[in-house]
C-alpha atoms as a PDB file:
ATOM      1  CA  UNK A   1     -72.475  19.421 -99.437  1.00  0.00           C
ATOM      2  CA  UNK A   2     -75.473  17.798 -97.911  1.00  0.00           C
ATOM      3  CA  UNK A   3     -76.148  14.166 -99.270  1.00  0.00           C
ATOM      4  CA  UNK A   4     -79.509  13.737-101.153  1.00  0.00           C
ATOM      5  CA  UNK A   5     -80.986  12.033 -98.251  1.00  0.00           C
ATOM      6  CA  UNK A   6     -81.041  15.131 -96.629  1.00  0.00           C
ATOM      7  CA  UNK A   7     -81.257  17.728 -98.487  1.00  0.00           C
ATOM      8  CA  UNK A   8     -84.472  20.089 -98.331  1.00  0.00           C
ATOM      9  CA  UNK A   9     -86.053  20.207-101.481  1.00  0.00           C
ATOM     10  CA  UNK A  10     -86.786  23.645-102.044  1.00  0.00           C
ATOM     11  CA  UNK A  11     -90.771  24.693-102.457  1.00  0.00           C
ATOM     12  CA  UNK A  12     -90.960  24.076-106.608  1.00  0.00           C
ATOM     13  CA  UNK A  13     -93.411  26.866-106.998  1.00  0.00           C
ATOM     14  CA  UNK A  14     -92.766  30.219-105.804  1.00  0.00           C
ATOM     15  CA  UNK A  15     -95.103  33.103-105.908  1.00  0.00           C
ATOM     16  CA  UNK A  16     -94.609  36.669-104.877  1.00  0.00           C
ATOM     17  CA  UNK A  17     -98.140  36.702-103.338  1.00  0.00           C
ATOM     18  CA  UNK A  18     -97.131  34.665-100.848  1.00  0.00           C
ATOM     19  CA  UNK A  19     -94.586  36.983 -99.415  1.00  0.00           C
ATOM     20  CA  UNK A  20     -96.462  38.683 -96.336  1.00  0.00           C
ATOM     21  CA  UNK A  21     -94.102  41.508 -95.723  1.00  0.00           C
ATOM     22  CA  UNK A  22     -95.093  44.207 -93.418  1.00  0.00           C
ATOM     23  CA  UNK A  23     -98.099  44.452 -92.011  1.00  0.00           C
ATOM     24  CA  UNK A  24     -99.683  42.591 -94.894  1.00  0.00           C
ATOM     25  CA  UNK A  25     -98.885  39.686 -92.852  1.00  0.00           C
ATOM     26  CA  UNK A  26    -101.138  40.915 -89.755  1.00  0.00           C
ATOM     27  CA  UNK A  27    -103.720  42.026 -92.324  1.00  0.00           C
ATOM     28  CA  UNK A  28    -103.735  37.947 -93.843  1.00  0.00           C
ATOM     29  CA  UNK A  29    -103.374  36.352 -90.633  1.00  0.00           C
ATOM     30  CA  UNK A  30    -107.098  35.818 -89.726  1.00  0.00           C
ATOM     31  CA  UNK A  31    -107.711  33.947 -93.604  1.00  0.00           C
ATOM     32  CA  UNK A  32    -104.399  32.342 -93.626  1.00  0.00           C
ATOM     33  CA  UNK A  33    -104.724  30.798 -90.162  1.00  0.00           C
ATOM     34  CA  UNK A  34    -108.398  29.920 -89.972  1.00  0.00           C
ATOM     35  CA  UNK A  35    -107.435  26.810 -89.680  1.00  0.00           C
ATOM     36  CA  UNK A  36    -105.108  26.322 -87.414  1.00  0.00           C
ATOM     37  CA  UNK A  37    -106.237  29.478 -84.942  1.00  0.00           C
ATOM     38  CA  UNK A  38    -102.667  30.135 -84.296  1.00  0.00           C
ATOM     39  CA  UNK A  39    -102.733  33.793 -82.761  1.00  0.00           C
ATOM     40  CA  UNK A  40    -100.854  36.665 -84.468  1.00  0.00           C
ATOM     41  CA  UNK A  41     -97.486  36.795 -82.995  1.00  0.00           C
ATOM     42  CA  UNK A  42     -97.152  40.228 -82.004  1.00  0.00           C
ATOM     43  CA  UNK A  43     -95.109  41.807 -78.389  1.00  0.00           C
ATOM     44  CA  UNK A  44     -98.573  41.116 -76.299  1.00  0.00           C
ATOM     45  CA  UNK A  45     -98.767  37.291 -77.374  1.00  0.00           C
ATOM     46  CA  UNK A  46     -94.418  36.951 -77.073  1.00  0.00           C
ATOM     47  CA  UNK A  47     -94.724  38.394 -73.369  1.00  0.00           C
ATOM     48  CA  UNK A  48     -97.514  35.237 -73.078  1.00  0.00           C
ATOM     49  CA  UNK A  49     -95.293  32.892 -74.307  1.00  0.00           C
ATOM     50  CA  UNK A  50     -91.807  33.768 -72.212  1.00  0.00           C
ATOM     51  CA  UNK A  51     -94.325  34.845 -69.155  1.00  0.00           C
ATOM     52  CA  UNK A  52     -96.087  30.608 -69.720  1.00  0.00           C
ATOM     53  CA  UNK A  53     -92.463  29.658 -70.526  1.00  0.00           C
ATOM     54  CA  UNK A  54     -90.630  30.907 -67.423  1.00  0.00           C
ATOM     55  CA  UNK A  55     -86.885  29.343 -67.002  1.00  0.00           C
ATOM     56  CA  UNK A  56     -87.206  28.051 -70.451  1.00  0.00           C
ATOM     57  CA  UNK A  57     -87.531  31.390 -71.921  1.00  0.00           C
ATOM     58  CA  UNK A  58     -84.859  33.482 -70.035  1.00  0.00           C
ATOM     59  CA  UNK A  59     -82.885  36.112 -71.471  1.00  0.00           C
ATOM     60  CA  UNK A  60     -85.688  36.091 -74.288  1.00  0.00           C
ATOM     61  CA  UNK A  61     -87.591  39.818 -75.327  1.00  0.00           C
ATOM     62  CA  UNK A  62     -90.845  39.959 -76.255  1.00  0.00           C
ATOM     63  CA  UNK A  63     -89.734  42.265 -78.796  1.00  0.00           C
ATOM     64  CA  UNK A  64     -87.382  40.311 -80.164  1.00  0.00           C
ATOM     65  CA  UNK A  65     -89.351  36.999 -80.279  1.00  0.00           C
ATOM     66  CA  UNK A  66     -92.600  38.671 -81.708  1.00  0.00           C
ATOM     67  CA  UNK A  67     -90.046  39.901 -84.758  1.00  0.00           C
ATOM     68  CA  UNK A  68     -88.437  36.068 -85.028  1.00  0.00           C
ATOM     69  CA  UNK A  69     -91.650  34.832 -84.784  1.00  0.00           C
ATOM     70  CA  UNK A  70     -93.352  36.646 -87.452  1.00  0.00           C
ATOM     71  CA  UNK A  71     -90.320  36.396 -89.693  1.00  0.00           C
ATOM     72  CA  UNK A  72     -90.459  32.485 -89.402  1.00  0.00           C
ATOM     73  CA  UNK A  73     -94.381  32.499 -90.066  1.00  0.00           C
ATOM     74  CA  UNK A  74     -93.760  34.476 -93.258  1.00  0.00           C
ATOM     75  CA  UNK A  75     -90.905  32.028 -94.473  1.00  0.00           C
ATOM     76  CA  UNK A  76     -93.891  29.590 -94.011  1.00  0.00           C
ATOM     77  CA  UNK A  77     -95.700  30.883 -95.857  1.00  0.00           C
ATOM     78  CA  UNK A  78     -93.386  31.578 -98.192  1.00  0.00           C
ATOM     79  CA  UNK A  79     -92.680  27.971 -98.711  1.00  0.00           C
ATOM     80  CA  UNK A  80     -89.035  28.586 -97.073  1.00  0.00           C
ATOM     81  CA  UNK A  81     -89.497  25.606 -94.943  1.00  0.00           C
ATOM     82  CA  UNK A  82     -86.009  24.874 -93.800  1.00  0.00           C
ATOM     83  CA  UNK A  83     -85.236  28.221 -93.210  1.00  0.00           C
ATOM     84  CA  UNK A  84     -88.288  27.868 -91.055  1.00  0.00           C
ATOM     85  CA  UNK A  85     -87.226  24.512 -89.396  1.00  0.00           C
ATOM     86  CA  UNK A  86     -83.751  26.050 -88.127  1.00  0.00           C
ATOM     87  CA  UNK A  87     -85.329  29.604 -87.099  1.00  0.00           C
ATOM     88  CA  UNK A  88     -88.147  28.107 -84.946  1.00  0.00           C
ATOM     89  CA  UNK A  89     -86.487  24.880 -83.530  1.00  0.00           C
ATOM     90  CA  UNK A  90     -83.865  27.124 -82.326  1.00  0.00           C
ATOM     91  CA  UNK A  91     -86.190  29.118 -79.871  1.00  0.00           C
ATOM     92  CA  UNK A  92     -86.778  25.892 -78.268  1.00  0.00           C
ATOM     93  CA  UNK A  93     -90.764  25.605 -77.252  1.00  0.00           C
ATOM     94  CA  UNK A  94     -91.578  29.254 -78.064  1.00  0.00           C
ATOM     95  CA  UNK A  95     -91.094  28.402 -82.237  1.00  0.00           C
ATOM     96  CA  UNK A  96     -92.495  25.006 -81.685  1.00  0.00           C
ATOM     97  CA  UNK A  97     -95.666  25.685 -83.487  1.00  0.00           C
ATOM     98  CA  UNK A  98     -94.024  27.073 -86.982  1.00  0.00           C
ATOM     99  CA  UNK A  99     -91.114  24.897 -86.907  1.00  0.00           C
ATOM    100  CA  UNK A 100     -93.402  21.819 -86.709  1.00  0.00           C
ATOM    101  CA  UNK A 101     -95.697  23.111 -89.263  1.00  0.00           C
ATOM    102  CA  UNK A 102     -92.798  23.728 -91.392  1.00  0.00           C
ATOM    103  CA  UNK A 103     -90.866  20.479 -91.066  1.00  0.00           C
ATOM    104  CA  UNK A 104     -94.575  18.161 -91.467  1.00  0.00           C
ATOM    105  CA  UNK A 105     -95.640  20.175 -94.315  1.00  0.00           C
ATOM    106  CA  UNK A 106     -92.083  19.599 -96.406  1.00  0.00           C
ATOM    107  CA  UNK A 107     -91.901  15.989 -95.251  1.00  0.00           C
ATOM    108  CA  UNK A 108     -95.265  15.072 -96.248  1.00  0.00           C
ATOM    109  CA  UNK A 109     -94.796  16.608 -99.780  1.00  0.00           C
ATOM    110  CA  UNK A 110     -91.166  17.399-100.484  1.00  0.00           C
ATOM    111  CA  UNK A 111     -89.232  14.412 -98.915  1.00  0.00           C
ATOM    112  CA  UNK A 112     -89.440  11.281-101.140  1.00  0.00           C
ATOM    113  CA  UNK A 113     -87.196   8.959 -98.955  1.00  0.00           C
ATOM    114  CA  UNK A 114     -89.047   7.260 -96.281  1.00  0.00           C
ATOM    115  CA  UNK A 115     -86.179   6.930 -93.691  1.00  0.00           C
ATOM    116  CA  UNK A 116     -86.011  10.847 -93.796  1.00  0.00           C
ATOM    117  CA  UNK A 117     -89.691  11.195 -93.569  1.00  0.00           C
ATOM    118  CA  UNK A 118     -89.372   9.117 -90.565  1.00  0.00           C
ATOM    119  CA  UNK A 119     -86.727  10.799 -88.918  1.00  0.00           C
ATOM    120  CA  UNK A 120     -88.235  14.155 -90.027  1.00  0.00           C
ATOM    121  CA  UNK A 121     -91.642  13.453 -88.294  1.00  0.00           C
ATOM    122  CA  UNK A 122     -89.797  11.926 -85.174  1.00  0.00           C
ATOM    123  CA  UNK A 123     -87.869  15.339 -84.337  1.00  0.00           C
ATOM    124  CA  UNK A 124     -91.106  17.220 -84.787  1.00  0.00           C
ATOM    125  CA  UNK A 125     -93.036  14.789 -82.068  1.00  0.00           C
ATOM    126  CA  UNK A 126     -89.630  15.656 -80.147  1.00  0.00           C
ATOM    127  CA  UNK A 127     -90.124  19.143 -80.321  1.00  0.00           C
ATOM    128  CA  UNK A 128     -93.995  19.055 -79.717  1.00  0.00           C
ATOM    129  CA  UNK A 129     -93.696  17.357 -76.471  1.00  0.00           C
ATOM    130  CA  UNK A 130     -91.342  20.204 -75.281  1.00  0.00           C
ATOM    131  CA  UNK A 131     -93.886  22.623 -76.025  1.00  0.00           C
ATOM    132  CA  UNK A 132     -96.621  20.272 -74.674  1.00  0.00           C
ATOM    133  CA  UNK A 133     -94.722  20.264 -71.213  1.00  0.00           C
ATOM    134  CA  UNK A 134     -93.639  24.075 -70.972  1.00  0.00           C
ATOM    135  CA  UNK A 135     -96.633  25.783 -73.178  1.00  0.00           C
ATOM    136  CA  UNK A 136     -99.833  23.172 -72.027  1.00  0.00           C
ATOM    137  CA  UNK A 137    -102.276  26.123 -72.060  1.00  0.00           C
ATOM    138  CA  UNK A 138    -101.856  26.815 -75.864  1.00  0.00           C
ATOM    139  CA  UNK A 139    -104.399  24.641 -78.083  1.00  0.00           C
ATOM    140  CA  UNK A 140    -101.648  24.257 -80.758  1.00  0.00           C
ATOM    141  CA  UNK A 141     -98.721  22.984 -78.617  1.00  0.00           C
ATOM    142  CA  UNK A 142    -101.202  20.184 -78.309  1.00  0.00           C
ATOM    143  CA  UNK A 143    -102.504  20.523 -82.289  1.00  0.00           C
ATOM    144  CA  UNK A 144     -99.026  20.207 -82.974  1.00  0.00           C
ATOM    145  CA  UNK A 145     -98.119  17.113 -80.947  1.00  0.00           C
ATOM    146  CA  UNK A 146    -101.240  15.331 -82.478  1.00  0.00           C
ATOM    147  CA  UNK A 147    -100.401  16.122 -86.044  1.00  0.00           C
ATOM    148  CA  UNK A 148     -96.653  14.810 -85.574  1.00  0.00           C
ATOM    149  CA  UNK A 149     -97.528  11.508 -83.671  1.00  0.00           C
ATOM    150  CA  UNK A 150    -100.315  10.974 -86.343  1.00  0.00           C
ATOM    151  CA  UNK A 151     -97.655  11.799 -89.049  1.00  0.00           C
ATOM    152  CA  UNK A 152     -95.074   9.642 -87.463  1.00  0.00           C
ATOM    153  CA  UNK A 153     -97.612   6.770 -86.882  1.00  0.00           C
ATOM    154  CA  UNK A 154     -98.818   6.628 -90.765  1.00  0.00           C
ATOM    155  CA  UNK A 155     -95.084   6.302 -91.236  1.00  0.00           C
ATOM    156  CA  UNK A 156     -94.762   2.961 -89.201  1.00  0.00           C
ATOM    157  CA  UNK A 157     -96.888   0.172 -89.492  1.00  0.00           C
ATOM    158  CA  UNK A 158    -100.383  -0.431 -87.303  1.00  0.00           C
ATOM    159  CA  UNK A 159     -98.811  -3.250 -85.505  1.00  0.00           C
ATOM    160  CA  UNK A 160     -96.114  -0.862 -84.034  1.00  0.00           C
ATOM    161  CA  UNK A 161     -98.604   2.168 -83.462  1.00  0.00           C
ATOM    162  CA  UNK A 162    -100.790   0.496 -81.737  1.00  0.00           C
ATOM    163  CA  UNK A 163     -98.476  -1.226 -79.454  1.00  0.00           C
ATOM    164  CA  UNK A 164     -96.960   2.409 -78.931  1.00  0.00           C
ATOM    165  CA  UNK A 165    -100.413   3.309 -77.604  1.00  0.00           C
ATOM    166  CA  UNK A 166    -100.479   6.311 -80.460  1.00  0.00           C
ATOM    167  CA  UNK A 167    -103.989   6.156 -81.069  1.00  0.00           C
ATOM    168  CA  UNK A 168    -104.915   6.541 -77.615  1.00  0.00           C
ATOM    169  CA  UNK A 169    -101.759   9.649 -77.672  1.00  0.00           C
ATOM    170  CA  UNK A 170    -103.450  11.839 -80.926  1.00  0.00           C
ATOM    171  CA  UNK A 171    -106.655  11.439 -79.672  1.00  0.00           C
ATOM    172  CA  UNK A 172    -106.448  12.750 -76.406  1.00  0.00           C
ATOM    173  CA  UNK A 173    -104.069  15.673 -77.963  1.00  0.00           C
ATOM    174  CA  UNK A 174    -106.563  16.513 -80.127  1.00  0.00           C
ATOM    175  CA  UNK A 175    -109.483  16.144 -77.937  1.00  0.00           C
ATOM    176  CA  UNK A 176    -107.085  18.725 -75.448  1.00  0.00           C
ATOM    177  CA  UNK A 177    -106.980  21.028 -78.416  1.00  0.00           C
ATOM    178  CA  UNK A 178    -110.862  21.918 -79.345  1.00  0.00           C
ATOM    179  CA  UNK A 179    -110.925  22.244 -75.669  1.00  0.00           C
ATOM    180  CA  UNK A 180    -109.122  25.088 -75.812  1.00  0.00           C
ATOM    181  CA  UNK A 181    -110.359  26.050 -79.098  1.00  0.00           C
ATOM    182  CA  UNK A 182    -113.302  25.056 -79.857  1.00  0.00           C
ATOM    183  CA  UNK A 183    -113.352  26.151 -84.084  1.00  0.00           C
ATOM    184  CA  UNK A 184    -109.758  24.478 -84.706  1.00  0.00           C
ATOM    185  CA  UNK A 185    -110.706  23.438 -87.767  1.00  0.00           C
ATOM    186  CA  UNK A 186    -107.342  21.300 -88.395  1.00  0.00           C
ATOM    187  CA  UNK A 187    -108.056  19.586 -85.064  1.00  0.00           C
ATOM    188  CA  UNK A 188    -111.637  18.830 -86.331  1.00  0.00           C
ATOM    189  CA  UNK A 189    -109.648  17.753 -89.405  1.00  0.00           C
ATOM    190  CA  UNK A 190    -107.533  15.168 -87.498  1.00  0.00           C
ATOM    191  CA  UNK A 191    -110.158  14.327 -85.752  1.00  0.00           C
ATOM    192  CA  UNK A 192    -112.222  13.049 -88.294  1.00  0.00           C
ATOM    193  CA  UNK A 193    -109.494  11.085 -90.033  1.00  0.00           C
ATOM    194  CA  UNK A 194    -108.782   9.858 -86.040  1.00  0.00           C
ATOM    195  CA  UNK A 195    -112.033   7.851 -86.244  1.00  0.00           C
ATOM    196  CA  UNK A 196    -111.949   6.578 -89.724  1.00  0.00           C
ATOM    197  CA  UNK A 197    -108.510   5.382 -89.086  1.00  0.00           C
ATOM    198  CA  UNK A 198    -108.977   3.442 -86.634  1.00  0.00           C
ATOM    199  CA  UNK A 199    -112.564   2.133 -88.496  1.00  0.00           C
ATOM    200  CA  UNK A 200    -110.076   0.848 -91.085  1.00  0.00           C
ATOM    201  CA  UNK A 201    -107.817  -0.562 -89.717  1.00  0.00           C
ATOM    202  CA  UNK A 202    -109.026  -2.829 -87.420  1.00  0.00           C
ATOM    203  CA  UNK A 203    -112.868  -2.480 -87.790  1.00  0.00           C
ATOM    204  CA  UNK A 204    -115.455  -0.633 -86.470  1.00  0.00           C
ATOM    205  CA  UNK A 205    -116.937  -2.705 -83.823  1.00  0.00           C
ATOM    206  CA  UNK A 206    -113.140  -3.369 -82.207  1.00  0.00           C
ATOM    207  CA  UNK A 207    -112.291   0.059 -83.533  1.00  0.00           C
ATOM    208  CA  UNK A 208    -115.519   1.225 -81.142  1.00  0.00           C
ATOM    209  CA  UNK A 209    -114.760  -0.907 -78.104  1.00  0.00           C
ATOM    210  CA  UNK A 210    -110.559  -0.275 -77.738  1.00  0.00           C
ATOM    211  CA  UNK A 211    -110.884   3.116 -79.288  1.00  0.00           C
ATOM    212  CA  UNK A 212    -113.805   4.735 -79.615  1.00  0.00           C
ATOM    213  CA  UNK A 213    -113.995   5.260 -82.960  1.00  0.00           C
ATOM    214  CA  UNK A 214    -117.583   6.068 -85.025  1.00  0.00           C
ATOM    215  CA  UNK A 215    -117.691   6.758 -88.211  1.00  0.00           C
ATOM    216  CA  UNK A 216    -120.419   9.218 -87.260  1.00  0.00           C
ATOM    217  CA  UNK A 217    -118.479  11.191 -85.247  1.00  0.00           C
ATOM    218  CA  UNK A 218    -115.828  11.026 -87.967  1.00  0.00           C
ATOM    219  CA  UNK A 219    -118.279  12.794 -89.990  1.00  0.00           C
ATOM    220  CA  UNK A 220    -119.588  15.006 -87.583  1.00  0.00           C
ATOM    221  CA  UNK A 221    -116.046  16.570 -87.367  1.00  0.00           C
ATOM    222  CA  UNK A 222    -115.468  16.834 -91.033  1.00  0.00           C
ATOM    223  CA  UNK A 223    -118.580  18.717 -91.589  1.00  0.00           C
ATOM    224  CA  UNK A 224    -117.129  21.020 -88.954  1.00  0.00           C
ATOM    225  CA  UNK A 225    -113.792  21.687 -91.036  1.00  0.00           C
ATOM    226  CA  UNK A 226    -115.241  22.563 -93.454  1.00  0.00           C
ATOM    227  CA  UNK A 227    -117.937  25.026 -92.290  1.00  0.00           C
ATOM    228  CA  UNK A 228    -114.840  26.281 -90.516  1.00  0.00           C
ATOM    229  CA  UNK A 229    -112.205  26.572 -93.935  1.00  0.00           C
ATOM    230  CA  UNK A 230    -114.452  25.777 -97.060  1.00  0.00           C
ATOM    231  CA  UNK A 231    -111.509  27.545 -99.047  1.00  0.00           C
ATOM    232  CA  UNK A 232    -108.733  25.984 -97.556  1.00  0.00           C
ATOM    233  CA  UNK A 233    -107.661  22.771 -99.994  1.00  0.00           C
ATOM    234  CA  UNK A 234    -106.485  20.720 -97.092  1.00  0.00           C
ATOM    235  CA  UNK A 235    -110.132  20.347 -95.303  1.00  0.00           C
ATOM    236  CA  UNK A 236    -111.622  19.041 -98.988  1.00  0.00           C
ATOM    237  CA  UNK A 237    -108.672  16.668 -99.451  1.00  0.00           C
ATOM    238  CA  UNK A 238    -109.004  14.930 -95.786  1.00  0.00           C
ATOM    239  CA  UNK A 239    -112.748  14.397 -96.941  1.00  0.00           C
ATOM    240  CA  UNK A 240    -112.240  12.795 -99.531  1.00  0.00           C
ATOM    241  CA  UNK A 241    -109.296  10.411 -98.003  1.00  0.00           C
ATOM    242  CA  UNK A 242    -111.860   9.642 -95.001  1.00  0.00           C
ATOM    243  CA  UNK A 243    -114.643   8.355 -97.985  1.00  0.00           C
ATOM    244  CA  UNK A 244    -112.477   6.238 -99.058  1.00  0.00           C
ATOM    245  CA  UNK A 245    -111.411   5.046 -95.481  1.00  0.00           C
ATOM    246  CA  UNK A 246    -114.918   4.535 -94.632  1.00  0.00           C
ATOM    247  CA  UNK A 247    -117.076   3.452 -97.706  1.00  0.00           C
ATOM    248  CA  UNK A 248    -114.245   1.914 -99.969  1.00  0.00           C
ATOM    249  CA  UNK A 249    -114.693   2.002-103.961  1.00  0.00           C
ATOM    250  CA  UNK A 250    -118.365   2.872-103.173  1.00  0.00           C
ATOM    251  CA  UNK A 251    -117.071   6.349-102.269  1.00  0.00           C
ATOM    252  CA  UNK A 252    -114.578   6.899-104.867  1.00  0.00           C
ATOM    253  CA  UNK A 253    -116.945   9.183-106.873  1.00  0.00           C
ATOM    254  CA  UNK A 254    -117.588  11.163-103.785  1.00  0.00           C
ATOM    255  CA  UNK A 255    -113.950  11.699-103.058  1.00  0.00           C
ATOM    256  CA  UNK A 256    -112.752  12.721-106.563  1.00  0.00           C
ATOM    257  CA  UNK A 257    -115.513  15.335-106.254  1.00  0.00           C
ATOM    258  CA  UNK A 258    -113.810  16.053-102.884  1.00  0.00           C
ATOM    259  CA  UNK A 259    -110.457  16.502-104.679  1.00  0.00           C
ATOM    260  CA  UNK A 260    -111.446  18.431-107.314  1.00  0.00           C
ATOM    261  CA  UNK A 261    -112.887  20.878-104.879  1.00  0.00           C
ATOM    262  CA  UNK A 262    -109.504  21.694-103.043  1.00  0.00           C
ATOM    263  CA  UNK A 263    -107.740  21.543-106.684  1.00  0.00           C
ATOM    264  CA  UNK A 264    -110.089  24.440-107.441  1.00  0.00           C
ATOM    265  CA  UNK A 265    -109.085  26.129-104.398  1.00  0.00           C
ATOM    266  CA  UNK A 266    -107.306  29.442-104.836  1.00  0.00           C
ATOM    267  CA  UNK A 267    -103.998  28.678-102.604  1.00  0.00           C
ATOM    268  CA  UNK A 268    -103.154  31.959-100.172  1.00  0.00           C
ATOM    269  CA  UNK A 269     -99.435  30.230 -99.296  1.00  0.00           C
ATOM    270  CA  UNK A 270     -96.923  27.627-100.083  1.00  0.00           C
ATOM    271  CA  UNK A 271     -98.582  24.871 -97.878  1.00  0.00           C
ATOM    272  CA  UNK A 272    -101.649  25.520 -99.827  1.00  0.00           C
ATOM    273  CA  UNK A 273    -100.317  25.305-103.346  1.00  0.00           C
ATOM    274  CA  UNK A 274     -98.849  22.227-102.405  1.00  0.00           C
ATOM    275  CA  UNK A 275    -102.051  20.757-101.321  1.00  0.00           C
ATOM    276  CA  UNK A 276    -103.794  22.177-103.705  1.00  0.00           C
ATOM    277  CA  UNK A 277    -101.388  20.545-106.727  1.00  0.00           C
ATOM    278  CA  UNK A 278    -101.494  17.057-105.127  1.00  0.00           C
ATOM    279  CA  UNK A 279    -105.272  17.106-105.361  1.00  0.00           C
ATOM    280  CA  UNK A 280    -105.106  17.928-108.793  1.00  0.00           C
ATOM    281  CA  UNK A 281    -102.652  15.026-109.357  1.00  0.00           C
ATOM    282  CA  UNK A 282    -105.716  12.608-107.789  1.00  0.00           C
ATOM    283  CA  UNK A 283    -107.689  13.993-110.181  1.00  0.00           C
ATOM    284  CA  UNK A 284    -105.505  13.457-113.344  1.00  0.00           C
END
């Protein structure tokens, strides 16, 4: 029996329209990954992946992958996120995108014990620099790299990140990312919160020099996200955490609006619903 440290906490709400069976997954994909542009894992985009993958993907059929991958994606969005973890972290760089999704999502909101969360968020920046080495032309095998570092780096304190060099890491990963898509509205996301940060941290006039960090440019890439995913609970939640990085209690108002506009988000998955519940709890 696993100890409670480890355990998975299962996803407390489940709902049968989040089960994408079929082709109702295909038929979601574009709404359900608008944020993320992940493309729909079908035989054309497997043969991609082993083809970009070479030695790392022998043996491996596209037909085979295409029906692992899209099984793991739907256990995402499920809210089946160990299932998820095991399924993709097993096919090495090729499931590195859903796995890491799948593990940051259930850390962030399912794992109360910090030493977990830490060791959680350190095998997903494990996995994500696999996928950064043997996948460098896909946007999210840098998106995902960027999300864990920045996941792992909240985890530790600013002293220890900075001496790491992560800022300098998640920015150039996400800057790699809306190079190769432009509309990644996550990346945007990240981006945003990137900049106010830093601002935060350690100022915005040592925050500019080291870093490069505006707080225009944080807003510039917020407004982005959500011109990009105005439904999606995440982008509204991420505003209203950079107000209050940026303009303190004078922008509390502002970010409980923000909150209460991804708590009245209709949630289309698991990740969703859990987003959209903690911004409800802000709001209570």
């Amino acid at each position: 029996m696993a100890s409670k440290k480890s355990a998975w906490a299962e996803f407390p709400n489940p709902d049968p329209t989040f089960e994408y069976q079929g082709e109702a997954l295909k038929k979601a994909w574009t709404a359900l990954h608008a944020g993320d542009c992940e493309p729909y894992p079908d035989e054309k985009h497997a043969s991609a992946l082993i083809a970009s993958a070479g030695k790392s993907a022998k043996g491996i059929e596209a037909k085979a992958l295409a029906s692992q991958l899209q099984d793991a994606w739907r256990d995402f969005h499920a809210g089946r996120f160990q299932q998820v973890w095991l399924a993709g972290s097993a096919l090495g760089p090729l499931g590195a995108s859903v796995a890491i999704k799948a593990i940051g999502i259930h850390a962030s909101h399912l794992v109360d014990d910090e030493d977990e969360r830490l060791s959680r968020y350190q095998q997903a920046v494990e996995l994500a620099e696999k996928a950064v080495d043997v996948l460098p032309e896909l946007a999210n095998s840098h998106y995902r790299h960027a999300y864990a570092l920045g996941r792992y780096s909240q985890s530790i304190s600013i002293a220890k990140a900075l001496k790491q060099g992560l800022a300098g890491k998640i920015r150039h990963a996400l800057e790699r990312t809306l190079e190769i898509a432009p509309k990644h509205a996550e990346a945007h996301t990240a981006l945003a919160l990137y900049h106010a940060e830093v601002i935060d941290k350690i100022g915005s006039l040592i925050g500019g020099m080291t870093y490069g960090a505006k707080a225009s440019e944080a807003e510039k890439h917020i407004a982005s996200a959500i011109k990009l995913t105005p439904k999606a609970p995440i982008v509204h939640i991420e505003h209203g955490n950079l107000l209050l990085l940026l303009k303190g209690s004078k922008g509390e108002d502002a970010a409980a609006d923000a909150y209460e506009r991804a708590a009245n988000c209709a949630p289309r998955d698991a990740m969703e619903s859990l987003d959209a519940a903690w911004a409800a709890e802000q709001i209570e």
